[in-house]
Each structure stands twice: as C-alpha cells, then as structure tokens.
N, C-alpha and C. Protein backbone atom coordinates (compact mmCIF):
# COMPACT_ATOMS: atom_id res chain seq x y z
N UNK A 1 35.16 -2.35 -2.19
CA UNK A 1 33.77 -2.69 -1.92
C UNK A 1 33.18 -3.35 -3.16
N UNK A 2 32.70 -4.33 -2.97
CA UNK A 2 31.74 -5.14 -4.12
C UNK A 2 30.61 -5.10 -5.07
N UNK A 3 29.80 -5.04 -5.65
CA UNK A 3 29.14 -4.35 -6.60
C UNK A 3 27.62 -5.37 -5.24
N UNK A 4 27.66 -6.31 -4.78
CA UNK A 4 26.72 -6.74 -4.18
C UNK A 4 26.35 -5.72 -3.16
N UNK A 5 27.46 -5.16 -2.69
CA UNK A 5 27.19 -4.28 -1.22
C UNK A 5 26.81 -3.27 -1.64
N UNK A 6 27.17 -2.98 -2.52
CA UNK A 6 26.57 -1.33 -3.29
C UNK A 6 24.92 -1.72 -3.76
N UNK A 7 25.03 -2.70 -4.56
CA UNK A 7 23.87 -2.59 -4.38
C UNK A 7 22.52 -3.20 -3.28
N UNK A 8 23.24 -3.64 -2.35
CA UNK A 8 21.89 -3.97 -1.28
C UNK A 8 21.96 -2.86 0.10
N UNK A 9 22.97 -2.02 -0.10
CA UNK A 9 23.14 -0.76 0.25
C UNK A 9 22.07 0.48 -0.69
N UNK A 10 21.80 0.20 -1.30
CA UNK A 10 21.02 1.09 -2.27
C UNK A 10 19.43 0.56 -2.24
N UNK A 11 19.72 -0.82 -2.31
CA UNK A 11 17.87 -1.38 -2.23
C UNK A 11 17.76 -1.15 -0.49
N UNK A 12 18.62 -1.09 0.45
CA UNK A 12 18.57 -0.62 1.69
C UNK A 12 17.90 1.13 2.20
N UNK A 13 18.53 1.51 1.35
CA UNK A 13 17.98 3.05 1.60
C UNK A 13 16.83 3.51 0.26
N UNK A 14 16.56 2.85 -0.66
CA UNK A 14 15.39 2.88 -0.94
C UNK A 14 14.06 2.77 -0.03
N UNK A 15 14.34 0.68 0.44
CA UNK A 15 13.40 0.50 0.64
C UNK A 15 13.02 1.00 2.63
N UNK A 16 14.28 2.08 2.94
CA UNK A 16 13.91 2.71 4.44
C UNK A 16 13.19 4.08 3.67
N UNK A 17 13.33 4.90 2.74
CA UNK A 17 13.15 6.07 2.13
C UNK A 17 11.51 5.68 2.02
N UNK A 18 11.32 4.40 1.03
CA UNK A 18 9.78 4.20 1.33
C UNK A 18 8.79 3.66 2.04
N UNK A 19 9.56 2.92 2.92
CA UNK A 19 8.87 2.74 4.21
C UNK A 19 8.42 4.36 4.75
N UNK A 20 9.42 4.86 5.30
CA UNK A 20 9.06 6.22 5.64
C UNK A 20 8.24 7.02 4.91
N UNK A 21 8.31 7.01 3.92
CA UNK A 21 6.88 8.30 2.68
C UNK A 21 5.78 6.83 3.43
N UNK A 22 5.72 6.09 3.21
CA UNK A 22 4.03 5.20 3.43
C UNK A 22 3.87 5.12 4.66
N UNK A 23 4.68 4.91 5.51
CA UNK A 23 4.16 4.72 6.87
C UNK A 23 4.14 6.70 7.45
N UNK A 24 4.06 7.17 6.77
CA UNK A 24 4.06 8.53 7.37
C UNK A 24 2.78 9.12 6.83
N UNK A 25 2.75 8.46 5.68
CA UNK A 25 0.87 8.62 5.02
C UNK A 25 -0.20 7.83 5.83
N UNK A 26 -0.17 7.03 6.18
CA UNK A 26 -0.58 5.96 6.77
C UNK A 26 -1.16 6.77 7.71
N UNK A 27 0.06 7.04 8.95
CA UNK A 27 -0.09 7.74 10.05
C UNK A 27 -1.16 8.75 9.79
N UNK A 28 -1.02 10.06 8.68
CA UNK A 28 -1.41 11.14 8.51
C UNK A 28 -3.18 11.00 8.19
N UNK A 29 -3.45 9.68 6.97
CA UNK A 29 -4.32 9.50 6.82
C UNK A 29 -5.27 8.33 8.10
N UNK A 30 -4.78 7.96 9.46
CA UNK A 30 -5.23 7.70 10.12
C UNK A 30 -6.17 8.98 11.26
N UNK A 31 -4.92 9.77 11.30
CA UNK A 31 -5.45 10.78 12.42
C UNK A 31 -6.30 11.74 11.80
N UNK A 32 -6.45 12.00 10.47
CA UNK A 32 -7.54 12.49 9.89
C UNK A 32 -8.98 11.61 10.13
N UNK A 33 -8.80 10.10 10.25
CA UNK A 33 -9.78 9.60 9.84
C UNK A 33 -10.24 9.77 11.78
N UNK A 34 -9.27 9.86 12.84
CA UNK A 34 -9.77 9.92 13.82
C UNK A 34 -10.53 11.08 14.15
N UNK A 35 -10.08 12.16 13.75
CA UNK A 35 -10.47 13.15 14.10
C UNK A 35 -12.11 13.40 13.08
N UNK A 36 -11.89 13.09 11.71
CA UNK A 36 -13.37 12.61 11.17
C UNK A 36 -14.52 12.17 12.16
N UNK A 37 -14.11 10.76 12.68
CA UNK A 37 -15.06 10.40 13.55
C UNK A 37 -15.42 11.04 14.22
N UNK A 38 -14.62 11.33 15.22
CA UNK A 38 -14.66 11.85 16.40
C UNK A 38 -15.57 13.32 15.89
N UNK A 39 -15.76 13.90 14.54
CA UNK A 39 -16.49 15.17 14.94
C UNK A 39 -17.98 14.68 14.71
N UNK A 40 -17.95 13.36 14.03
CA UNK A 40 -19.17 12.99 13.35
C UNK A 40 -19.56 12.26 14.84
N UNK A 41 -19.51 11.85 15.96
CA UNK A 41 -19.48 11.39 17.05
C UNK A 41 -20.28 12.51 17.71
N UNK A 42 -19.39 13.58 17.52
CA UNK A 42 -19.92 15.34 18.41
C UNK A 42 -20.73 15.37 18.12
N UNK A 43 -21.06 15.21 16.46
CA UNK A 43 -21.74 16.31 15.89
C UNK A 43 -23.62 15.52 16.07
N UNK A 44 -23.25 14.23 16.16
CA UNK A 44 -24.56 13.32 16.00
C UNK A 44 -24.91 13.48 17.53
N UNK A 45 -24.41 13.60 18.57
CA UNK A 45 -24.51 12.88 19.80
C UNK A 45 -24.67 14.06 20.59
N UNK A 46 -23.76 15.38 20.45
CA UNK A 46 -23.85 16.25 21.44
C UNK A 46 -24.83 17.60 20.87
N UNK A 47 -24.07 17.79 19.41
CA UNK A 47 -24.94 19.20 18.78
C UNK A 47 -26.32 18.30 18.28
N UNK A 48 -26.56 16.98 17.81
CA UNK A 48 -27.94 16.77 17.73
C UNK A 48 -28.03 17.27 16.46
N UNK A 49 -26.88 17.21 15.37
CA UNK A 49 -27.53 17.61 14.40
C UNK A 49 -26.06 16.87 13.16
N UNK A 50 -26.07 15.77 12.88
CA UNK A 50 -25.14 15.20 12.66
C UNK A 50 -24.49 15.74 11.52
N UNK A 51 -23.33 15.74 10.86
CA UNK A 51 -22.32 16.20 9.51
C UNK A 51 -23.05 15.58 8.37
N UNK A 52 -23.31 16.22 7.21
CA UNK A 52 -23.85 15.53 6.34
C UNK A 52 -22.18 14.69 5.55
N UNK A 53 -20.97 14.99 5.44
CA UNK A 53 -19.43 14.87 4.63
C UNK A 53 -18.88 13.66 5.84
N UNK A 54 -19.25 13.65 7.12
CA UNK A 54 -18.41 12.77 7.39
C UNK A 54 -18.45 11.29 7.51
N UNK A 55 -19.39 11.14 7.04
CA UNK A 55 -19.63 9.09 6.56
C UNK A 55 -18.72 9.03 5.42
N UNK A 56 -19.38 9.63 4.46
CA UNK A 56 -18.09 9.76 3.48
C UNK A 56 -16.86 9.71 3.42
N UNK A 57 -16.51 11.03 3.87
CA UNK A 57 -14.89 11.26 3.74
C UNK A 57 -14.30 9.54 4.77
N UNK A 58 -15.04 9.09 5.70
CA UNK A 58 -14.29 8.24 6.59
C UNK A 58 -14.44 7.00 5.76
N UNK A 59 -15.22 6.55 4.53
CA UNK A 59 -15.19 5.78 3.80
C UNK A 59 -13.99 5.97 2.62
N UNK A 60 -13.75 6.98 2.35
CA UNK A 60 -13.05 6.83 1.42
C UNK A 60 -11.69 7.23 2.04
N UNK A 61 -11.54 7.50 3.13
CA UNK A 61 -10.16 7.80 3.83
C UNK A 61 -9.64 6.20 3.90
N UNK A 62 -10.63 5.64 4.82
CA UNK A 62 -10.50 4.14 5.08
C UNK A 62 -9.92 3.50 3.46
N UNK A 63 -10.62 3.68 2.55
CA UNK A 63 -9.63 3.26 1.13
C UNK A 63 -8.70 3.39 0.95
N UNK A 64 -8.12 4.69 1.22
CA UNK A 64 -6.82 5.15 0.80
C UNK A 64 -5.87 4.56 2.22
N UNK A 65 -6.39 3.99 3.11
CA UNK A 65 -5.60 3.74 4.46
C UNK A 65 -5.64 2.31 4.41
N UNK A 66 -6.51 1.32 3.64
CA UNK A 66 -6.51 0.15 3.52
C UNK A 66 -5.34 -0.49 2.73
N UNK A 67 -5.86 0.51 1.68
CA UNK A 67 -4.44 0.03 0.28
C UNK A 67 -3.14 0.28 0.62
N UNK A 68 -2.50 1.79 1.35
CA UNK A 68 -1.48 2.18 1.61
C UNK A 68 -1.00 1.38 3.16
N UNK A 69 -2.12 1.17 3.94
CA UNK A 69 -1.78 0.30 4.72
C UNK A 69 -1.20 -1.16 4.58
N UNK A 70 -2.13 -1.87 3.04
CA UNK A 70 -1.24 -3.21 2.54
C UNK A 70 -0.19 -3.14 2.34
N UNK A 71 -0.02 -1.65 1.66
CA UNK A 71 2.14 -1.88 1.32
C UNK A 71 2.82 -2.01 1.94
N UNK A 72 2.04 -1.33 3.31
CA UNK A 72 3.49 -0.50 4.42
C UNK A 72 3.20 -2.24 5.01
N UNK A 73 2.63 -2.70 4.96
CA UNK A 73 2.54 -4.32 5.92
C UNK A 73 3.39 -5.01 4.76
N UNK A 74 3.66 -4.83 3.95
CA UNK A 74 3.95 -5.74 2.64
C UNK A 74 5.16 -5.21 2.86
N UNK A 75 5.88 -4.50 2.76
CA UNK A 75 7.12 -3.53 2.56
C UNK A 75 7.85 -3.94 4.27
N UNK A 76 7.10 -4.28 5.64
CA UNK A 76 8.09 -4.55 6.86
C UNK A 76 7.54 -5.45 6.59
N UNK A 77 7.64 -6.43 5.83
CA UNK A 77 7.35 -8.21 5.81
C UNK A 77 6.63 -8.38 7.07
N UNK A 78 5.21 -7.95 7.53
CA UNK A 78 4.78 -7.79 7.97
C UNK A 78 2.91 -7.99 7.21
N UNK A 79 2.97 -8.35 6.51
CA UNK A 79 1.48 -8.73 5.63
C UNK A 79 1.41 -10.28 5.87
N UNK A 80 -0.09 -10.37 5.93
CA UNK A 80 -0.67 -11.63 6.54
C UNK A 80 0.09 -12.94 5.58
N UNK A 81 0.55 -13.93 5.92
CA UNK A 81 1.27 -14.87 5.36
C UNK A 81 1.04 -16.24 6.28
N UNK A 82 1.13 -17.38 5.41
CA UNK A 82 0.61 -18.96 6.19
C UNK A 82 2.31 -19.65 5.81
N UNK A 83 3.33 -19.41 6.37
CA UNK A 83 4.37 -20.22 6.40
C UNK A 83 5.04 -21.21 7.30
N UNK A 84 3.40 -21.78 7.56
CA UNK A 84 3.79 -23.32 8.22
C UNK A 84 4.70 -24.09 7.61
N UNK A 85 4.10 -24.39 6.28
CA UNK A 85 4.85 -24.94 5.09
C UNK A 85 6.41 -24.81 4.64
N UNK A 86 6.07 -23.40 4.74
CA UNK A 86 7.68 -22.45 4.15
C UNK A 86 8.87 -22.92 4.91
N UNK A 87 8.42 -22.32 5.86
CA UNK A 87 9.81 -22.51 7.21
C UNK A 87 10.16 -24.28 7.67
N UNK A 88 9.24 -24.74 6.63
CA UNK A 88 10.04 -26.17 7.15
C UNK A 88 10.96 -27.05 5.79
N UNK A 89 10.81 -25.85 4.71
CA UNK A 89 11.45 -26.23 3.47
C UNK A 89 12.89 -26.23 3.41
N UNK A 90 13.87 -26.27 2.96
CA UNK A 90 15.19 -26.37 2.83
C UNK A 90 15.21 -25.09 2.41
N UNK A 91 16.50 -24.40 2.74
CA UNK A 91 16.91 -22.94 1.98
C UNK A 91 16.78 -22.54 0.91
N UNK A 92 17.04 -23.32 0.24
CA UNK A 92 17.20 -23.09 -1.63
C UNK A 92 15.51 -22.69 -2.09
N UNK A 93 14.80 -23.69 -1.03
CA UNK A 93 13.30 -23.75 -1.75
C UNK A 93 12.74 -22.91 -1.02
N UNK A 94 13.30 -22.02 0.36
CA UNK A 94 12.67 -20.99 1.01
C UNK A 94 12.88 -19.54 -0.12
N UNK A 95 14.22 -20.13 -0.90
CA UNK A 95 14.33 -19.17 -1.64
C UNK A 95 14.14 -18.82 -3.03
N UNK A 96 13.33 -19.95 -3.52
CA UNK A 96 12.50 -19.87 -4.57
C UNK A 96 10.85 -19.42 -4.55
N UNK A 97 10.60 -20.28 -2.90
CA UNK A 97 9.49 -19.56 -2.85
C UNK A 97 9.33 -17.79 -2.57
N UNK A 98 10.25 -17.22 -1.67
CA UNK A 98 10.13 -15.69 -1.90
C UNK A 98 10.28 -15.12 -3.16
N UNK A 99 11.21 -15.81 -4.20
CA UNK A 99 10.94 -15.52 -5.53
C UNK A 99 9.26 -15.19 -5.91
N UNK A 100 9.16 -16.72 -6.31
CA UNK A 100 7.68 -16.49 -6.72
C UNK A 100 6.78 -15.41 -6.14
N UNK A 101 6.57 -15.37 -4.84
CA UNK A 101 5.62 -14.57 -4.17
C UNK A 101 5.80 -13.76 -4.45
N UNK A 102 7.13 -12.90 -4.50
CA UNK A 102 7.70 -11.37 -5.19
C UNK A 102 7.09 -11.52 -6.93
N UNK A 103 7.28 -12.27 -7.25
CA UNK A 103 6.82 -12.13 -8.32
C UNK A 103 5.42 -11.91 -8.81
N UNK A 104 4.42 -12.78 -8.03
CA UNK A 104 2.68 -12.78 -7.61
C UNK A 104 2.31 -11.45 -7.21
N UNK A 105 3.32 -10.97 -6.45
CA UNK A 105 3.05 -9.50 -6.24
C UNK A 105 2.99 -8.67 -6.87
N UNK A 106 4.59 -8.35 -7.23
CA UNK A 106 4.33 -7.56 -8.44
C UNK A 106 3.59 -7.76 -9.54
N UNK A 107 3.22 -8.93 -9.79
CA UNK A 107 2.26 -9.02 -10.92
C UNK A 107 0.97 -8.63 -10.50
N UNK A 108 0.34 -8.69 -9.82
CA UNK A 108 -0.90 -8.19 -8.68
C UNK A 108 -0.53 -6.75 -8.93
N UNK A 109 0.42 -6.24 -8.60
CA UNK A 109 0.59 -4.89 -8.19
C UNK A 109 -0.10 -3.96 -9.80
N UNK A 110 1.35 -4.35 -10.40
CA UNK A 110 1.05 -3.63 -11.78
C UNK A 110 0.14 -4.07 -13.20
N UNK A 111 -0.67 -5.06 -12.87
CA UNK A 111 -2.04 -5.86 -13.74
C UNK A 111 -3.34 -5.08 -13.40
N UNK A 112 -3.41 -5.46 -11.63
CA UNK A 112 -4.28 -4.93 -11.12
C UNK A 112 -4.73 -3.39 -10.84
N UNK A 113 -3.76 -3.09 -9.95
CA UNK A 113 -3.67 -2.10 -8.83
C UNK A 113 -3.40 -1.13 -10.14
N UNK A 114 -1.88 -0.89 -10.37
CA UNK A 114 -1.36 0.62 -11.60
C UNK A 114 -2.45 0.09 -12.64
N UNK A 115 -2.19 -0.88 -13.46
CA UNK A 115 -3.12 -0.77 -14.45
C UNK A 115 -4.32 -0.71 -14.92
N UNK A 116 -4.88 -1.26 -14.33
CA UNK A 116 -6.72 -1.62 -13.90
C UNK A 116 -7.04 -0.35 -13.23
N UNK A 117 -6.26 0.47 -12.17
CA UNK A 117 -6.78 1.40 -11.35
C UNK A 117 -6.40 2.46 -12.08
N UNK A 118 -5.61 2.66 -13.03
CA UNK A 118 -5.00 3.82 -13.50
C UNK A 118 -6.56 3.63 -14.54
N UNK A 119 -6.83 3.01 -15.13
CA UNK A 119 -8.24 2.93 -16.54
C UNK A 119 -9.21 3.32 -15.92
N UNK A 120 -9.57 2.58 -14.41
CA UNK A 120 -10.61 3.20 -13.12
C UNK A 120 -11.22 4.24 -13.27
N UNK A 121 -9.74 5.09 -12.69
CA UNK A 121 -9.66 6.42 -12.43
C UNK A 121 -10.08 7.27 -13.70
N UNK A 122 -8.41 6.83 -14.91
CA UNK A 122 -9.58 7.75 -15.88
C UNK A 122 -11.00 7.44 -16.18
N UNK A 123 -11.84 6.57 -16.09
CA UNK A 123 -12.59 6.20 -16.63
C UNK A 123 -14.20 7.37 -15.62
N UNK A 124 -13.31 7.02 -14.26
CA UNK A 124 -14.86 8.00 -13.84
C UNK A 124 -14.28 9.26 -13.64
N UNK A 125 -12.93 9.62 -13.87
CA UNK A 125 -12.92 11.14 -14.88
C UNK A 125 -13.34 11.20 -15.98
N UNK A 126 -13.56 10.56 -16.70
CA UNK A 126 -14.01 11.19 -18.30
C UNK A 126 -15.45 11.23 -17.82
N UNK A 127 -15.92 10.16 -17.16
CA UNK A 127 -17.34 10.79 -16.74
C UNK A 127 -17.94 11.90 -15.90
N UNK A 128 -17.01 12.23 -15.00
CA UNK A 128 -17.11 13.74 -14.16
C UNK A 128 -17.85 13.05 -12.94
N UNK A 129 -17.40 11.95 -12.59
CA UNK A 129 -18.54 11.46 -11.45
C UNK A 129 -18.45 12.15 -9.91
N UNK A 130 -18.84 12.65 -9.35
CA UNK A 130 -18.62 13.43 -7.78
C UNK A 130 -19.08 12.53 -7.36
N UNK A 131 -18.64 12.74 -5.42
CA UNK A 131 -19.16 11.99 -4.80
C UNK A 131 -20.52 12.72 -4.46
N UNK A 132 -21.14 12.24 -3.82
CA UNK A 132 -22.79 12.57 -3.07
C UNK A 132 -22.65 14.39 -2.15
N UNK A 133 -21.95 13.25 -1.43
CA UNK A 133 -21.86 14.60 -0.24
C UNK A 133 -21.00 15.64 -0.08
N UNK A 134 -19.61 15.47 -0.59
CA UNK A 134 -18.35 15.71 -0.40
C UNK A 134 -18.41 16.86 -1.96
N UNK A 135 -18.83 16.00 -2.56
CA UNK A 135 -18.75 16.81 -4.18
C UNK A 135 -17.29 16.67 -4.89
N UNK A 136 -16.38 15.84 -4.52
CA UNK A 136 -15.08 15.72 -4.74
C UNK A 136 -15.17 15.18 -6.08
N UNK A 137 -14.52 14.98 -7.19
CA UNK A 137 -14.54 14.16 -8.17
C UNK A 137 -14.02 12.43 -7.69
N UNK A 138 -14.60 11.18 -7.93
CA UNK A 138 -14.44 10.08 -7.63
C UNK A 138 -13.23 10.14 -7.98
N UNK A 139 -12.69 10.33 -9.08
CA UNK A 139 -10.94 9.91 -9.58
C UNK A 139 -10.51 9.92 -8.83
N UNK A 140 -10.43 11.26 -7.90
CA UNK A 140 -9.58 11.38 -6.69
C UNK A 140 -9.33 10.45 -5.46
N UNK A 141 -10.43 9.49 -5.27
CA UNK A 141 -10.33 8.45 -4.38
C UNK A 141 -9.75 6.91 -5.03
N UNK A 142 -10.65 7.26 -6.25
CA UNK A 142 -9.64 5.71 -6.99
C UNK A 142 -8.53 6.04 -7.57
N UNK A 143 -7.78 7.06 -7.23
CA UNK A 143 -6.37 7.28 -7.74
C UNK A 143 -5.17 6.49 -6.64
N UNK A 144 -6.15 6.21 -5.60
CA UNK A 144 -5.78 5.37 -4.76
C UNK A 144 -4.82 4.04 -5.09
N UNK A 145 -5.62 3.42 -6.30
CA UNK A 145 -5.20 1.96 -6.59
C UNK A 145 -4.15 2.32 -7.31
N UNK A 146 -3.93 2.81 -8.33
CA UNK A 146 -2.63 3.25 -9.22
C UNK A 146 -1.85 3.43 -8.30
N UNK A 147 -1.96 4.65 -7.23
CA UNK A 147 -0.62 4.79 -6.73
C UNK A 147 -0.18 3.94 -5.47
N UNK A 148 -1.19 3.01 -5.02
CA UNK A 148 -0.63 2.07 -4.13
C UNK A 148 0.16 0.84 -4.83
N UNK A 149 -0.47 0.92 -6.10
CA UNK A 149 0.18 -0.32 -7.23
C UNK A 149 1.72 0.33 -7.08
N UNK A 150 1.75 1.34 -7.36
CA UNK A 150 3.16 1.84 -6.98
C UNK A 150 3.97 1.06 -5.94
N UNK A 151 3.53 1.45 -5.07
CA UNK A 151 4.06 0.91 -3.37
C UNK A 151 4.26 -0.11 -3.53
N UNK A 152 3.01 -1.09 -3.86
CA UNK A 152 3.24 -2.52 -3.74
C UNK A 152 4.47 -3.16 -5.10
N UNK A 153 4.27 -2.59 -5.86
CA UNK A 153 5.39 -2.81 -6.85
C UNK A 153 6.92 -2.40 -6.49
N UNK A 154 6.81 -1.14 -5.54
CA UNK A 154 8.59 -1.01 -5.30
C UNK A 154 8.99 -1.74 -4.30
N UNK A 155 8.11 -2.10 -3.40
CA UNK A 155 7.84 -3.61 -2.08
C UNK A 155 8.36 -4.91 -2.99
N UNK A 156 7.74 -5.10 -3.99
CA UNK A 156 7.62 -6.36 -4.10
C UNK A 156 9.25 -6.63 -5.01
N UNK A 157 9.65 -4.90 -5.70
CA UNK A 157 10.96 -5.40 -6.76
C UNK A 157 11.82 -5.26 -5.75
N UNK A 158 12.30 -4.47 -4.21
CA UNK A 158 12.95 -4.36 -3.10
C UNK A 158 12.78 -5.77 -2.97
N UNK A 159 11.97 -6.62 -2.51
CA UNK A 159 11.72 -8.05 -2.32
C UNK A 159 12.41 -9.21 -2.96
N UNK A 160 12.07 -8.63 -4.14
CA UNK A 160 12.58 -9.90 -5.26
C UNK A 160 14.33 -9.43 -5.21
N UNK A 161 14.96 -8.60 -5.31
CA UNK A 161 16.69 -8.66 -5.32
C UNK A 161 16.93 -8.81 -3.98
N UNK A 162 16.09 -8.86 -3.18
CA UNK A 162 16.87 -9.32 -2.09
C UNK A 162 16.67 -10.44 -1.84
N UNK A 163 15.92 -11.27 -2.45
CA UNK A 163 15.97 -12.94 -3.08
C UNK A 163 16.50 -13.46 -3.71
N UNK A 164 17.09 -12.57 -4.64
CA UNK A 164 18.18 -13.40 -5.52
C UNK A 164 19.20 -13.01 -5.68
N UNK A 165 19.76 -11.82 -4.67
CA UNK A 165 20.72 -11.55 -4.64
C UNK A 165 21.62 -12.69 -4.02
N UNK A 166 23.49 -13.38 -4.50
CA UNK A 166 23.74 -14.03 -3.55
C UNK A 166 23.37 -14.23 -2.21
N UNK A 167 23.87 -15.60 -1.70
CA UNK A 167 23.24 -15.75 -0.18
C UNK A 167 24.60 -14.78 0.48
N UNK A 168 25.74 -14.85 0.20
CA UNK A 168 27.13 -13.90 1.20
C UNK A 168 26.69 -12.91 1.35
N UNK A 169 25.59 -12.17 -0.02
CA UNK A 169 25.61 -10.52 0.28
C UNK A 169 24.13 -10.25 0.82
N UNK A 170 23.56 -11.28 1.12
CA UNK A 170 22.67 -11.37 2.24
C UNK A 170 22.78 -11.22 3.55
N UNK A 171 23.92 -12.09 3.83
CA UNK A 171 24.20 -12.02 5.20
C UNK A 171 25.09 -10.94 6.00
C-alpha cells in the first residue's frame, strides 16, 4: 500500500469523524433552539405571560448554529459557491483554484475566527460581561468563533491535501 492511500485514508476518516462531531452539534443545537421557540410561542400566546430568557438564549443559540452550521456546509462542500467560472476552467486550473480557496479559508479561519475570537472572548471575560436576561457570562457565546475557527480550519486543511494530493490518489 502507498504512502498516498494511507494518507487520504486518514484525511478520509478524519474528515467523516468531523463531519459527525459538527453535524451532530448542529442537529443538537437546532432542536434546542426549536423547542426554545416553541415554549416562548406557549408561553406568549397561551399562558399570556411570555419567558423573560427565551429571546435570548434563541439569539445566541442561532450564533453558535450559524457558525457551526458554516463548517458543517464548508466541510460537505456544500457552502454557498459561484462556479460558473470554475467548472469551465481546465483541470490543472480547477486545481489551483481549490488550492487558493483552501487557502482563503484557512486564512479566514485562523486570522479571524481562532484568533480575533479567541482575544473576543477573553476580552469580555476579563470584563465579567453577562448577558441581560440569561445572566450567562458573554465569553461563553463568543467562544463560539474560536472554536468554529477550529472547524473551519480542519475543513479547509482536509480541503487543501486533497488538492494537492496527486491526481491517481484522488481517483
């Protein structure tokens, strides 16, 4: 066996290992956010006396389901993309451009998202900021961006070797 197959056998069960952890968060942090509504729905409409926590929590659920939702779309090559252009390029240059883009990404990922969000976070921890209603400490919701920078960074380096890995151990 070849050192190519070993390794796109390995970026293979990585990148099914993290599909599965994100799309299983995804899921988890959806049906929370349904069931959110749905009490803030009851609670306004039938008891007449609405939740003071659930505007909130469904705002900041929706954060953590937006970002983790970009990876898991980013990760089944499945994130919004305009490749009118692409698909009419020659191979070589279909395969420079997934380069680059893997690369835009990850640079996005770990500039922005880990690094920028990781300073975020500490930053309205050192201040002790809570939310309003919830009383949660904010960090806890912008810890969001750091660890989706994660996601989108193991998406985007899964991405990039399987771009430049030969074309044989592609196919």
């Amino acid at each position: 066996m070849s050192a190519p197959d070993d390794s796109s056998r390995f970026a293979a069960r990585w990148r099914r290992r993290l599909d599965s952890w994100v799309g299983g968060l995804c899921a988890a942090l959806l049906a929370l956010m349904v069931v959110n509504v749905s009490w803030q729905v009851f609670s306004r409409y039938v008891l007449r006396d609405p939740s003071s926590v659930t505007e909130e929590l469904a705002r900041f659920l929706l954060i953590w389901l937006g970002l983790f939702g970009g990876a898991y779309a980013l990760g089944r090559g499945q994130h919004v993309a305009i490749d009118a252009l692409v698909v009419r390029l020659p191979a070589g240059w279909r395969r420079g451009t997934s380069i680059a883009a893997s690369l835009c990404v990850l640079t996005f990922a770990i500039s922005l998202l880990l690094f920028g969000g990781t300073r975020l976070a500490l930053l309205v921890h050192r201040l002790d900021q809570e939310s309003a209603a919830l009383g949660v400490g904010l960090a806890w919701v912008y810890a969001a961006l750091p660890l989706s920078g994660l996601v989108f960074a193991g998406f985007a380096l899964l991405d990039l070797a399987d771009a430049v890995r030969p074309r044989e151990a592609r196919e």
